[in-house]
Protein backbone atom coordinates (compact mmCIF):
# COMPACT_ATOMS: atom_id res chain seq x y z
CA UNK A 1 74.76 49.52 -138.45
CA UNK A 2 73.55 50.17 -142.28
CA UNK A 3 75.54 52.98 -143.74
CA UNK A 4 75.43 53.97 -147.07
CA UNK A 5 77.53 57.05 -148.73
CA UNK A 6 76.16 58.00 -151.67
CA UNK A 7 78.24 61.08 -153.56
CA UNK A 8 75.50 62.79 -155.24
CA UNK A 9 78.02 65.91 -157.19
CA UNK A 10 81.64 67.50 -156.99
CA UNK A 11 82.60 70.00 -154.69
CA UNK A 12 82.20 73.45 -154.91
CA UNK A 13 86.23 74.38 -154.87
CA UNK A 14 86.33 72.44 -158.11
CA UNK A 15 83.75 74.31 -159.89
CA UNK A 16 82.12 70.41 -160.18
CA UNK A 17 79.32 70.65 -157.71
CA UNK A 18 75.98 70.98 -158.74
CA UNK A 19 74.07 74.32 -158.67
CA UNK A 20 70.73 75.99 -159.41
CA UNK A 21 72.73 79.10 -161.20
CA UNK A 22 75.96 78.92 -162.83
CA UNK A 23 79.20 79.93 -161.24
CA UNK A 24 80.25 83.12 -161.27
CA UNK A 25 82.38 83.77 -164.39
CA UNK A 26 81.31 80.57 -166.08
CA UNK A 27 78.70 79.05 -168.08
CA UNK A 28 78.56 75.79 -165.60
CA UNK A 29 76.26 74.81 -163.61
CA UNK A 30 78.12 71.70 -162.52
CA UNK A 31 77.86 67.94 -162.98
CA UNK A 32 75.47 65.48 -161.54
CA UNK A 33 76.53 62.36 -161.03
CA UNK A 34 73.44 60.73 -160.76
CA UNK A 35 70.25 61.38 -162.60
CA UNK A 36 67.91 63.03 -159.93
CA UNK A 37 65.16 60.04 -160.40
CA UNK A 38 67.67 57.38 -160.45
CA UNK A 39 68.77 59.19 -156.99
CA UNK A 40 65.47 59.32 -155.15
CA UNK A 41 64.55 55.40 -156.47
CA UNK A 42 67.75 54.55 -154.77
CA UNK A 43 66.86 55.22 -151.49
CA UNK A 44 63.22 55.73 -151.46
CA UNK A 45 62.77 51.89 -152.77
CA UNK A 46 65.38 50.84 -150.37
């Protein structure tokens, strides 16, 4: 078996995973820890 765990953002308790809209009382819309291309060549060429 091929597994592969790939943590893509934070978590939402944080206030570190990634959204479309901002939190609510904030000006953050998260972090990425992966640049979305980078993401899909990872497992699309793999």
């Amino acid at each position: 078996m091929n597994i592969v765990r790939i943590f893509a953002d934070g978590v939402i308790e944080a206030g570190i995973g990634a959204l479309m809209e901002p939190y609510v009382g904030a000006n953050n819309f998260g972090d990425l820890n992966w640049d979305p291309e980078t993401l899909k060549n990872s497992y699309i060429n793999n």
